[in-house]
C-alpha atoms as a PDB file:
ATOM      1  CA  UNK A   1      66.745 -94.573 -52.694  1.00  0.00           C
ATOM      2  CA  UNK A   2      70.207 -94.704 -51.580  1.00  0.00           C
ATOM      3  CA  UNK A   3      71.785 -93.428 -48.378  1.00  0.00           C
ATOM      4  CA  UNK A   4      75.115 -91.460 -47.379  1.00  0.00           C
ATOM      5  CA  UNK A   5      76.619 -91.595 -44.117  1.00  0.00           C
ATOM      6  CA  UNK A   6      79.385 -89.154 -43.753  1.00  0.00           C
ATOM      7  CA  UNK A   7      81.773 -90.160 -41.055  1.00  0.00           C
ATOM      8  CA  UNK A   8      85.119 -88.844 -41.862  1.00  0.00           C
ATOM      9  CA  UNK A   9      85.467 -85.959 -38.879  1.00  0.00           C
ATOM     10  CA  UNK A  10      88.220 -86.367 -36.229  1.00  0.00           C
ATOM     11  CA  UNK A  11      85.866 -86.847 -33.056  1.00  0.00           C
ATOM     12  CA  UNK A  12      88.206 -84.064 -31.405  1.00  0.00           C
ATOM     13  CA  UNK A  13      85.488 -83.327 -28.579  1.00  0.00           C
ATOM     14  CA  UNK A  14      85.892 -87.359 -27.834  1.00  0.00           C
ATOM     15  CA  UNK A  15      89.361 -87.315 -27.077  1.00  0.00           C
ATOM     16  CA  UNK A  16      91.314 -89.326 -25.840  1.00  0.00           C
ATOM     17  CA  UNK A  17      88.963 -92.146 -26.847  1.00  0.00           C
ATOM     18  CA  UNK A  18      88.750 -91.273 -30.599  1.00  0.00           C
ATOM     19  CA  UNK A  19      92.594 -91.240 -30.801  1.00  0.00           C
ATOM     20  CA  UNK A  20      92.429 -94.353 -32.738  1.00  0.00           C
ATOM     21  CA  UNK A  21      88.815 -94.797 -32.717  1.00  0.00           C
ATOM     22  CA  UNK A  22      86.199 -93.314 -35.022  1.00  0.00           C
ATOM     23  CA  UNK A  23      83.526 -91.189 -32.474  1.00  0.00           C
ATOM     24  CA  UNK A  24      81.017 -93.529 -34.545  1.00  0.00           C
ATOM     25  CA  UNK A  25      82.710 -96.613 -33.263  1.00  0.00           C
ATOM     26  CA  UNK A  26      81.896 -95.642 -29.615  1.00  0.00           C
ATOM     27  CA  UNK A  27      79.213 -97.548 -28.478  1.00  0.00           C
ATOM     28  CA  UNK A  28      75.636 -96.372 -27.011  1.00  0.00           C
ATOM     29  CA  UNK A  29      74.901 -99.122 -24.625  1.00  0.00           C
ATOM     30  CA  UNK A  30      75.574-102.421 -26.406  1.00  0.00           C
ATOM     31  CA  UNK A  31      76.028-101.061 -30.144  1.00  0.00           C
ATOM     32  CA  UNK A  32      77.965 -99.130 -31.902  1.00  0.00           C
ATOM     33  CA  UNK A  33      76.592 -95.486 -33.067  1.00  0.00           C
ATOM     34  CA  UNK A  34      76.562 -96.257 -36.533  1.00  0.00           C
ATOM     35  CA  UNK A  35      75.130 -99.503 -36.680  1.00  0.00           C
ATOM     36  CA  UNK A  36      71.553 -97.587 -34.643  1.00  0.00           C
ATOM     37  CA  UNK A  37      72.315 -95.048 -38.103  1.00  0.00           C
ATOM     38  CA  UNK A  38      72.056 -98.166 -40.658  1.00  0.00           C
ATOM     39  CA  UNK A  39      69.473 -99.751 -39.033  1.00  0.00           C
ATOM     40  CA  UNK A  40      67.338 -96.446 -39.363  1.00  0.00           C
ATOM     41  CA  UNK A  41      68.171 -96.427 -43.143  1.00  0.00           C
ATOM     42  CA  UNK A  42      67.182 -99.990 -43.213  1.00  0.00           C
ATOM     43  CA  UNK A  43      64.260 -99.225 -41.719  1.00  0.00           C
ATOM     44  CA  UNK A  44      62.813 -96.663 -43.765  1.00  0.00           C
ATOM     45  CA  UNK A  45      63.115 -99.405 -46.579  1.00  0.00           C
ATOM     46  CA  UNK A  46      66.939 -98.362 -48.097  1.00  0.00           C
ATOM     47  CA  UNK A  47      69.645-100.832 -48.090  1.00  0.00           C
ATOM     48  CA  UNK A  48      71.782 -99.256 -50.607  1.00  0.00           C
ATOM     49  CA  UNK A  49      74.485 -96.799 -48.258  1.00  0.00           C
ATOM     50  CA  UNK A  50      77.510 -95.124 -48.657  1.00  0.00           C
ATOM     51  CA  UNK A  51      79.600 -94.364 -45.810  1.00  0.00           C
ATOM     52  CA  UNK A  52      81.971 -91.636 -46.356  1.00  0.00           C
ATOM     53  CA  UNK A  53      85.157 -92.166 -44.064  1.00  0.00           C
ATOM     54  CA  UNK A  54      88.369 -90.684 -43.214  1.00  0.00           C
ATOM     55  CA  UNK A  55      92.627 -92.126 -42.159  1.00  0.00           C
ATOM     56  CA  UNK A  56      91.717 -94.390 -39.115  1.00  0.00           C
ATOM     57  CA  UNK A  57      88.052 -95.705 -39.619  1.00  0.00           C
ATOM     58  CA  UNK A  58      88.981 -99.151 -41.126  1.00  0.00           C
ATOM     59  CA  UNK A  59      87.141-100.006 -37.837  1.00  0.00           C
ATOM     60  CA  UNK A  60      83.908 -99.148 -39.342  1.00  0.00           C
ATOM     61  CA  UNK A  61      84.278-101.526 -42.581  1.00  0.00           C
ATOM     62  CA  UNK A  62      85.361-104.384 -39.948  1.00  0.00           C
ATOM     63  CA  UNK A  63      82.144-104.073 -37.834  1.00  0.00           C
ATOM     64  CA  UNK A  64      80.118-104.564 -41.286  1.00  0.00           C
ATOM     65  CA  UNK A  65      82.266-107.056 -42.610  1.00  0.00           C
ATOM     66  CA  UNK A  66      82.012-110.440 -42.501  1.00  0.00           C
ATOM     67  CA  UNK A  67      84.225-112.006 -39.703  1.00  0.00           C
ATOM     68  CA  UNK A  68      85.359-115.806 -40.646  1.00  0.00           C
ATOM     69  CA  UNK A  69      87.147-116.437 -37.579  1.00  0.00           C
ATOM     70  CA  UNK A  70      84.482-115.103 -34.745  1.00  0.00           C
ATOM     71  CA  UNK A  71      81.301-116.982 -36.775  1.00  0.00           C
ATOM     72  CA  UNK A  72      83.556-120.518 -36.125  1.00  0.00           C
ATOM     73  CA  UNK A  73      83.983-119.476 -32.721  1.00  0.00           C
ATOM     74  CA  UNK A  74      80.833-118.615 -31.731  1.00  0.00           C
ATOM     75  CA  UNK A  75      79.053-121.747 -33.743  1.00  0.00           C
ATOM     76  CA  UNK A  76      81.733-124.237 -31.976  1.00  0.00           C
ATOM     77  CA  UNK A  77      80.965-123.157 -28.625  1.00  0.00           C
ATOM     78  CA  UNK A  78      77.079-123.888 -29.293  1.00  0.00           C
ATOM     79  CA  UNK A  79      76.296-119.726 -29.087  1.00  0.00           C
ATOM     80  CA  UNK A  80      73.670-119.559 -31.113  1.00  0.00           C
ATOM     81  CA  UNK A  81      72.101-116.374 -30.094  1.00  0.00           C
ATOM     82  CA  UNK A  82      75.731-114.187 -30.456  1.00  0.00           C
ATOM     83  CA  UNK A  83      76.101-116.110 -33.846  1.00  0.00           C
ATOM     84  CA  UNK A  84      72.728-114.788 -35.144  1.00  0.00           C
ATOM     85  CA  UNK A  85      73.900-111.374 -33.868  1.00  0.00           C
ATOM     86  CA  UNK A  86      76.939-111.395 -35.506  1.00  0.00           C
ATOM     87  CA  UNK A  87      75.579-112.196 -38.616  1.00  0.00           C
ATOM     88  CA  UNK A  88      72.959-109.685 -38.616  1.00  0.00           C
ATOM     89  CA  UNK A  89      75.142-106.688 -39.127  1.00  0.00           C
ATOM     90  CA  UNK A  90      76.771-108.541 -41.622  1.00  0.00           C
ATOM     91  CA  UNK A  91      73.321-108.559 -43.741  1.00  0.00           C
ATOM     92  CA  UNK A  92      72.070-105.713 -42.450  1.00  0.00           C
ATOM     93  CA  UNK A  93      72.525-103.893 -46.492  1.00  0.00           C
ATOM     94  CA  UNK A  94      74.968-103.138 -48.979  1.00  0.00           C
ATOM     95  CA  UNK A  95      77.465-101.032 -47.760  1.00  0.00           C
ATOM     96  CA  UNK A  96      79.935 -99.204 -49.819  1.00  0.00           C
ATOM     97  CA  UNK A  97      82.958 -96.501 -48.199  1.00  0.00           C
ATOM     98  CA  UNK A  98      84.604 -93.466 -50.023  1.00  0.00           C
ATOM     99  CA  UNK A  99      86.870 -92.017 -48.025  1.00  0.00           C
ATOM    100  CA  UNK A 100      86.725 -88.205 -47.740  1.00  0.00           C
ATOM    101  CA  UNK A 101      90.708 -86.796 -48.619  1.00  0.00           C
ATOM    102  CA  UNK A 102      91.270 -83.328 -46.482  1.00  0.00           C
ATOM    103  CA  UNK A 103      88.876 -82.010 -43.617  1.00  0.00           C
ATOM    104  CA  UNK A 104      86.666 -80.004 -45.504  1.00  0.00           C
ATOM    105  CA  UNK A 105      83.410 -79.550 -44.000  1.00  0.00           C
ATOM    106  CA  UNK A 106      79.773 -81.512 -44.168  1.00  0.00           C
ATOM    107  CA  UNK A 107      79.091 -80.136 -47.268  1.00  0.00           C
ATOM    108  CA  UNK A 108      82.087 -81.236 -49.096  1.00  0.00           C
ATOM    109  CA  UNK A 109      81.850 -84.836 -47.341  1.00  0.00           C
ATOM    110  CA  UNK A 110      78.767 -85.364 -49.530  1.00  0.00           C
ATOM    111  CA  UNK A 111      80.082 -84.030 -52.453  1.00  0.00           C
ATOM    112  CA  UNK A 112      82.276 -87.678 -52.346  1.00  0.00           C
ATOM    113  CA  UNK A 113      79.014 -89.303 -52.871  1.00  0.00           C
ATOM    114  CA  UNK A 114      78.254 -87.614 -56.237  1.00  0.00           C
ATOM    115  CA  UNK A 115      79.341 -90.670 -58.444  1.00  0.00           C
ATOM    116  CA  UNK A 116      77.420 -92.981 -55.898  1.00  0.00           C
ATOM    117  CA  UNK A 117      74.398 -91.175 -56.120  1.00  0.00           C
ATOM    118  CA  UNK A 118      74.267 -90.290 -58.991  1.00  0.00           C
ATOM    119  CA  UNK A 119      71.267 -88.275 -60.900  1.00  0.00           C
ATOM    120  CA  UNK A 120      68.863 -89.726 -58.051  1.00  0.00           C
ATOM    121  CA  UNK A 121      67.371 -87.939 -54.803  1.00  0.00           C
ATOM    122  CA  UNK A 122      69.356 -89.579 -52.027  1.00  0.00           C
ATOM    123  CA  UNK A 123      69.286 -89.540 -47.565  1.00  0.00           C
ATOM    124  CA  UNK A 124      71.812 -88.306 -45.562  1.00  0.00           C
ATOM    125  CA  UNK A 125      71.789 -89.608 -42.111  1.00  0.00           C
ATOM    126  CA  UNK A 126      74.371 -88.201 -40.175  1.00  0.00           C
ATOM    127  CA  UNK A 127      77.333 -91.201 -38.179  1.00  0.00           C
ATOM    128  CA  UNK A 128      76.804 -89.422 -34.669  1.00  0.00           C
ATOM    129  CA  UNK A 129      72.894 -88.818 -34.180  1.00  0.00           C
ATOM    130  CA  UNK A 130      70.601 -91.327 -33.494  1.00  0.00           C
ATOM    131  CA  UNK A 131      66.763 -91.121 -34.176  1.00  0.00           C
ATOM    132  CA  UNK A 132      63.905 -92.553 -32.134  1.00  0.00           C
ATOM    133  CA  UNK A 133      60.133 -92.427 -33.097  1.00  0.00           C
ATOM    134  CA  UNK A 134      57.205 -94.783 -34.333  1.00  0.00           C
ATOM    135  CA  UNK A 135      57.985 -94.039 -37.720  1.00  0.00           C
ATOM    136  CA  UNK A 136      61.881 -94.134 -38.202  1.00  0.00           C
ATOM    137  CA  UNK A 137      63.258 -90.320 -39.224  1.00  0.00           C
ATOM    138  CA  UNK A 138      64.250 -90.828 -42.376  1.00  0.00           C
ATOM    139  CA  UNK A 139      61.511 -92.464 -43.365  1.00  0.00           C
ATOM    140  CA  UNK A 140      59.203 -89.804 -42.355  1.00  0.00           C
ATOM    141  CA  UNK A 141      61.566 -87.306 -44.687  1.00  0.00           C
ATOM    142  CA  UNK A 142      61.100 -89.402 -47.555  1.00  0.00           C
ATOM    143  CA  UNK A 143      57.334 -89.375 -47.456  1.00  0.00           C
ATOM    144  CA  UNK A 144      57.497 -85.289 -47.522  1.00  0.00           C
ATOM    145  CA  UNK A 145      60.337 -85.375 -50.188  1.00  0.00           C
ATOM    146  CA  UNK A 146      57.378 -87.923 -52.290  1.00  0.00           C
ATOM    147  CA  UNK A 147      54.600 -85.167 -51.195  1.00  0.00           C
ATOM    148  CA  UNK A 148      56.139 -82.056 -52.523  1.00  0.00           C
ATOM    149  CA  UNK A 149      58.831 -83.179 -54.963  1.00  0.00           C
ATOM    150  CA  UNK A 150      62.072 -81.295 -53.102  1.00  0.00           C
ATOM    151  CA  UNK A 151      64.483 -81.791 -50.560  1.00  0.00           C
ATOM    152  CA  UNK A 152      63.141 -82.503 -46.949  1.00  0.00           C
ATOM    153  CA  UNK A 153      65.182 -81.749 -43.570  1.00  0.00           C
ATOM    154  CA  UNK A 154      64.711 -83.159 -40.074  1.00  0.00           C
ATOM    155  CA  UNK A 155      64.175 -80.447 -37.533  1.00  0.00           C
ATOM    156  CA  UNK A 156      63.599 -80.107 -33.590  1.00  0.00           C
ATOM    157  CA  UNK A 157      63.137 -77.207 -31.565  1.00  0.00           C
ATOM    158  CA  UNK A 158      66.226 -76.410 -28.846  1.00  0.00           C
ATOM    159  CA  UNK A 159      66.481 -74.204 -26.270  1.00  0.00           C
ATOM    160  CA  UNK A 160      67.115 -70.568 -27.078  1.00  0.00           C
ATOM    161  CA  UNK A 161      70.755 -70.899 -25.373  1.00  0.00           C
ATOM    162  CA  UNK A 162      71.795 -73.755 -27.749  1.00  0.00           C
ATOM    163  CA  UNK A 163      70.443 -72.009 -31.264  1.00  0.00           C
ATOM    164  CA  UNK A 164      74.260 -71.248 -31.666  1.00  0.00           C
ATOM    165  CA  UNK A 165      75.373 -75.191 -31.922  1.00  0.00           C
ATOM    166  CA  UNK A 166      73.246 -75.656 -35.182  1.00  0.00           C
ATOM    167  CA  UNK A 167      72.066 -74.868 -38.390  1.00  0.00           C
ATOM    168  CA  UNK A 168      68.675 -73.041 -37.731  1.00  0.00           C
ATOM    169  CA  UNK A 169      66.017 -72.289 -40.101  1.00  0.00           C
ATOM    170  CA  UNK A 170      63.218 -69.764 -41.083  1.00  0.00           C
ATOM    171  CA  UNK A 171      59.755 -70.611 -42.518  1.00  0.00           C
ATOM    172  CA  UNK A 172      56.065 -71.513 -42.791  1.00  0.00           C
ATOM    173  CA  UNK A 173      54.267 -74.149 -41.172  1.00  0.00           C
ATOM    174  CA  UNK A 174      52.148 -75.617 -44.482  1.00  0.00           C
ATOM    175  CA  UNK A 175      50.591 -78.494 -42.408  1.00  0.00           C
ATOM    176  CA  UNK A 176      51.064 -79.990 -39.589  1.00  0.00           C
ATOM    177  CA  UNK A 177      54.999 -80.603 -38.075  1.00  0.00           C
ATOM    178  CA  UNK A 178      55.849 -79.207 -42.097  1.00  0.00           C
ATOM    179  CA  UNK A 179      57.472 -75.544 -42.934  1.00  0.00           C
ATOM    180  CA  UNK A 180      58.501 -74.492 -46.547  1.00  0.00           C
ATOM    181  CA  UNK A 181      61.851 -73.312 -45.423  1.00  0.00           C
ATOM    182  CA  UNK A 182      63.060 -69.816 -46.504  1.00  0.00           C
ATOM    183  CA  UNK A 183      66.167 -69.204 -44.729  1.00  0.00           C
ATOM    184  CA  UNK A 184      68.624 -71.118 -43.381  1.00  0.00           C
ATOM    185  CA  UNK A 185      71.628 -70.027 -41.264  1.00  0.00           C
ATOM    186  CA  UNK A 186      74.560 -72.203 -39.990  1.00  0.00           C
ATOM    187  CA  UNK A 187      75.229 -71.743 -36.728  1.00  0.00           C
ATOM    188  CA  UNK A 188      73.915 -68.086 -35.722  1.00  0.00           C
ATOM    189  CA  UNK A 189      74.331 -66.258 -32.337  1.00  0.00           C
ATOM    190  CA  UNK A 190      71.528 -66.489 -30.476  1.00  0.00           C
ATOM    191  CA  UNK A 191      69.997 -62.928 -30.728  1.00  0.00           C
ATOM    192  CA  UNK A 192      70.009 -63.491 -33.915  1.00  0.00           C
ATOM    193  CA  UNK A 193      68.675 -66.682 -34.935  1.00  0.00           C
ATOM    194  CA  UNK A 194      65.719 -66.557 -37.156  1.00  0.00           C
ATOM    195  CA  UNK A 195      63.614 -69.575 -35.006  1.00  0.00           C
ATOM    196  CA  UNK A 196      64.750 -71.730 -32.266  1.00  0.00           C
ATOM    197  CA  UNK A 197      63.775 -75.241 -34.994  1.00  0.00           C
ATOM    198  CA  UNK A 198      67.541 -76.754 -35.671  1.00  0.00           C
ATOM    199  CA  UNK A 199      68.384 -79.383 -38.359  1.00  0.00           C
ATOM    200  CA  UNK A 200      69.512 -82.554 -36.678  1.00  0.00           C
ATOM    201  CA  UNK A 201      70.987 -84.706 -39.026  1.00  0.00           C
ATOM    202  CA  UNK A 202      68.931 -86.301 -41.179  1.00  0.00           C
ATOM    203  CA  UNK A 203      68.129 -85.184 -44.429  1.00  0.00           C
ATOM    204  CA  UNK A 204      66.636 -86.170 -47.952  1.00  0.00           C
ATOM    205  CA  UNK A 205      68.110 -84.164 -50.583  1.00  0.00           C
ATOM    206  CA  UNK A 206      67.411 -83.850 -54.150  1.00  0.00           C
ATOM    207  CA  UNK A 207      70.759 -84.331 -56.845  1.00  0.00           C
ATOM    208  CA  UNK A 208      71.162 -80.582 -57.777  1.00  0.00           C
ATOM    209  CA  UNK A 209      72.316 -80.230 -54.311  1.00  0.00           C
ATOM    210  CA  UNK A 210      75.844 -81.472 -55.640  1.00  0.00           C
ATOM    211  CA  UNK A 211      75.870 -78.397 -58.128  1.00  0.00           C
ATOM    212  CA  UNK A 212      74.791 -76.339 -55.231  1.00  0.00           C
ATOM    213  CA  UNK A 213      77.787 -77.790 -53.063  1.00  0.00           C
ATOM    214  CA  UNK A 214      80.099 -77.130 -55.821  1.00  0.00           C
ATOM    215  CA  UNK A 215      79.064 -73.429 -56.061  1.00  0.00           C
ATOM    216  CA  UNK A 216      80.058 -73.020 -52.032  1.00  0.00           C
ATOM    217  CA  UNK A 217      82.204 -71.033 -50.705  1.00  0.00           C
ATOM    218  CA  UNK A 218      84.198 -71.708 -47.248  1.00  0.00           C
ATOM    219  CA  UNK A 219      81.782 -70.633 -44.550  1.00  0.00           C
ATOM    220  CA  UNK A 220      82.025 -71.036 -40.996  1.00  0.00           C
ATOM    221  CA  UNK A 221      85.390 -72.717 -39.848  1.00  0.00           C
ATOM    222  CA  UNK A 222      86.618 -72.725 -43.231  1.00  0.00           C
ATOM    223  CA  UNK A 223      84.606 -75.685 -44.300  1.00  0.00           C
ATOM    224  CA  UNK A 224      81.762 -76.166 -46.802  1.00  0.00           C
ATOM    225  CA  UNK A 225      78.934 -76.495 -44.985  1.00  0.00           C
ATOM    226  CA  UNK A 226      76.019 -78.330 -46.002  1.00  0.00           C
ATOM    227  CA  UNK A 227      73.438 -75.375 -44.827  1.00  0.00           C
ATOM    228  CA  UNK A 228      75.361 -72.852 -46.942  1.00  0.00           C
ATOM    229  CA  UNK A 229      73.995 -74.923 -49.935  1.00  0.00           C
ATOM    230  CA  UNK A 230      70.985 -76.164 -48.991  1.00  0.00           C
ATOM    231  CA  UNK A 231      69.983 -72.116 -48.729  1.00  0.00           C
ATOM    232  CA  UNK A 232      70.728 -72.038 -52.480  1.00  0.00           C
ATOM    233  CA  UNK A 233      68.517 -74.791 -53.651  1.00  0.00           C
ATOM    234  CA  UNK A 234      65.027 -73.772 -55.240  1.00  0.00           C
ATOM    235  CA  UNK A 235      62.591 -75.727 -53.041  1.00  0.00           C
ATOM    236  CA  UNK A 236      63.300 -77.391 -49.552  1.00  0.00           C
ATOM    237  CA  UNK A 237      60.974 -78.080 -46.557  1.00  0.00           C
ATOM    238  CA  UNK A 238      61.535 -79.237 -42.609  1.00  0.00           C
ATOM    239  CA  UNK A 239      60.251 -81.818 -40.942  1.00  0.00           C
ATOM    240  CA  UNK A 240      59.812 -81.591 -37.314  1.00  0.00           C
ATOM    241  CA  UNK A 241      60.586 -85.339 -36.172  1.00  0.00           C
ATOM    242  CA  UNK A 242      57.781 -86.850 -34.728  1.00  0.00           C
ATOM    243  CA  UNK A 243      59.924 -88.661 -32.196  1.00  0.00           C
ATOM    244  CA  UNK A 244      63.313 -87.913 -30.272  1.00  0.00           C
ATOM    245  CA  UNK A 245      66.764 -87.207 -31.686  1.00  0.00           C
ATOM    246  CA  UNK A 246      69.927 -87.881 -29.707  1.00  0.00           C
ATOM    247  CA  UNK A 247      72.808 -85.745 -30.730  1.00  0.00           C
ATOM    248  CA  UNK A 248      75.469 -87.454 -29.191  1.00  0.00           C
ATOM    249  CA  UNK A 249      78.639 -85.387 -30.545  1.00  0.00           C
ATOM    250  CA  UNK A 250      79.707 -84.632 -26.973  1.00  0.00           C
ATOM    251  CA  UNK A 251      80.573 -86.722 -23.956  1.00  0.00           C
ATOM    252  CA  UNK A 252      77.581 -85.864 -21.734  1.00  0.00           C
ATOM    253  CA  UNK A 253      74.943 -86.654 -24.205  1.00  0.00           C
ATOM    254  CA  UNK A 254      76.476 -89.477 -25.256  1.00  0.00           C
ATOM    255  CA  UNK A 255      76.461 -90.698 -21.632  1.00  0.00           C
ATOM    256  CA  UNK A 256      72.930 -90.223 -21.046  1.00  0.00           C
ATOM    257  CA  UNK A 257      72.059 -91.702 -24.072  1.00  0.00           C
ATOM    258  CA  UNK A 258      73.695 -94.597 -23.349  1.00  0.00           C
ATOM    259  CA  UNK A 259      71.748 -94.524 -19.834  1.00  0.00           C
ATOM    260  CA  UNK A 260      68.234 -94.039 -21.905  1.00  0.00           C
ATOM    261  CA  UNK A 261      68.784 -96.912 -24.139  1.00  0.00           C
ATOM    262  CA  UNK A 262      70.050 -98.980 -21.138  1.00  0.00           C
ATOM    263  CA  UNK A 263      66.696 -97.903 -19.536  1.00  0.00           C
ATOM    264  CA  UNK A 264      64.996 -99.737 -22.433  1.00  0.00           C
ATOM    265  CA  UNK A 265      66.637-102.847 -21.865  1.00  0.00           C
ATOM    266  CA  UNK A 266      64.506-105.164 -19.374  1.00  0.00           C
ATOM    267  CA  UNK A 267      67.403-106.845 -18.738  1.00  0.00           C
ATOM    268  CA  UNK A 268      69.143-104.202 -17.560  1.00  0.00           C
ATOM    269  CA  UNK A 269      66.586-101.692 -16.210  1.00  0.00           C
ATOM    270  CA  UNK A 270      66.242-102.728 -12.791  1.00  0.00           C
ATOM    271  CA  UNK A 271      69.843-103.503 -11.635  1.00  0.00           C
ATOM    272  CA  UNK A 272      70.723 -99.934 -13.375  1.00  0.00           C
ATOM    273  CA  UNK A 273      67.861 -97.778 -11.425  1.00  0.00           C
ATOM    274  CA  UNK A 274      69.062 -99.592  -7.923  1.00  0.00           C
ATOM    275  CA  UNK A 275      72.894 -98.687  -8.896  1.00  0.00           C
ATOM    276  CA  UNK A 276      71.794 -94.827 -10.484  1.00  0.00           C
ATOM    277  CA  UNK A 277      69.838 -94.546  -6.749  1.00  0.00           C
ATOM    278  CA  UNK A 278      73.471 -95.690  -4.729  1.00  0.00           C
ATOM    279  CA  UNK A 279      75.442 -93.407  -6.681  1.00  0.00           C
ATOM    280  CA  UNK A 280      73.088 -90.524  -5.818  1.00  0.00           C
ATOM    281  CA  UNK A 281      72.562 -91.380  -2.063  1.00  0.00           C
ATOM    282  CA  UNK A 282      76.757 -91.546  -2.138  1.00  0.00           C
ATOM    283  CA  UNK A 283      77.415 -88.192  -3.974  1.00  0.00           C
END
């Protein structure tokens, strides 16, 4: 199976810093966004990906390119450990960029993948959400999409007050943490939300989602959006993510999720909780 990573949006809600940076370029702690995104594909066994970009992400293809200059560097100063770091994103897969030509929504991002795909089911893990769990999140969506032969979704339940940020969905729970979706709407007010379970960017979709992409009209914001089609395809079922998502598409969850993951570091841990307890007894 092959994967598509569309990362082609301004980062507007990032700004200043995604002026000439791509929002997936920001790092959480020590790594980049979108290399945590790659090494979830990876993960769940695919190391075939398209990354759909946009004017000012040649920053992306740098990170996963091979860099001549930095490898000499680091192997004449005896750096053995940065070296083998370096080297590791290299080889982390084969990765391959379209870029996406006008601003046109989710849906139409993965339309650019079409020739790439081709006739074959294919994941979508979306450049600015990172997945944690005991069994990576995509690879949980590909075991359903196996199961039940049709396009599989990632969901999470949010509070009732953020329903409006995301695409939410309506259905019924046919086993455990599964729902054979029958609804889904991008984005609704809150009162009128069909469930409080939100897609969070991962998905395993089936090819005749291109034909259902091409049969979209402009939805909300004037863009294609991805739910808009998915409601049109035959067969498609949720997954609630056994594990935690981290939507990081605005400054204060990026923040903390930089915290979390610094949390996780041993190295780091214990200088960051006597720091996080100085800043608190000073505020």
């Amino acid at each position: 199976m092959k994967a598509v990573i569309p990362a082609a949006g301004f980062g507007t809600r990032f700004l200043p810093a995604t002026k000439a940076q791509p929002k997936e370029m920001l790092p959480v702690y020590d790594k980049p966004t979108i290399q945590y995104v790659i090494e979830e594909a990876v993960a769940s066994g695919i190391d075939d990906i398209l990354i759909v970009t946009g004017r000012n992400k040649r920053s992306i293809e740098d990170h996963f390119d091979k860099s001549f200059e930095l490898e000499q560097t680091l192997q004449s100063a005896g750096k053995d450990d940065r070296l083998k770091q370096v080297r590791a994103i290299t080889d982390l897969a084969d990765i391959c960029y379209v870029r996406q030509k006008e601003q046109r929504g989710l849906g139409d991002a993965i339309y650019c993948a079409k020739k790439h795909v081709g006739g074959e089911s294919f994941a979508v893990l979306l450049g600015d959400s990172i997945t944690k769990g005991p069994v990576p999140c995509t690879k949980q969506l590909i075991d359903v999409h196996d199961k039940y032969g049709a396009s599989a979704i990632s969901l999470e339940a949010v509070p009732k007050e953020k329903v409006e940020r995301y695409g939410i969905i309506k259905g019924t729970e046919v086993e455990n943490n599964v729902y054979n979706i029958e609804k889904l709407v991008e984005k609704p007010l809150a009162h009128q939300a069909p469930s409080n379970l939100a897609i969070m960017g991962r998905y395993v979709l089936t090819p005749d989602i291109f034909d259902k992409i091409d049969e979209t009209e402009p939805g909300v914001g004037g863009e294609i959006q991805l739910t808009d089609a998915l409601s049109k395809l035959d067969a498609i079922y949720g997954v609630t993510f056994e594990g935690k998502t981290y939507d990081i598409g605005n400054r204060f969850e990026w923040l903390k999720t930089s915290i979390e993951f610094a949390m996780d570091d041993p190295e780091s841990k214990d200088d960051l909780i006597k720091y996080m307890k100085e800043m608190i007894r000073e505020a």
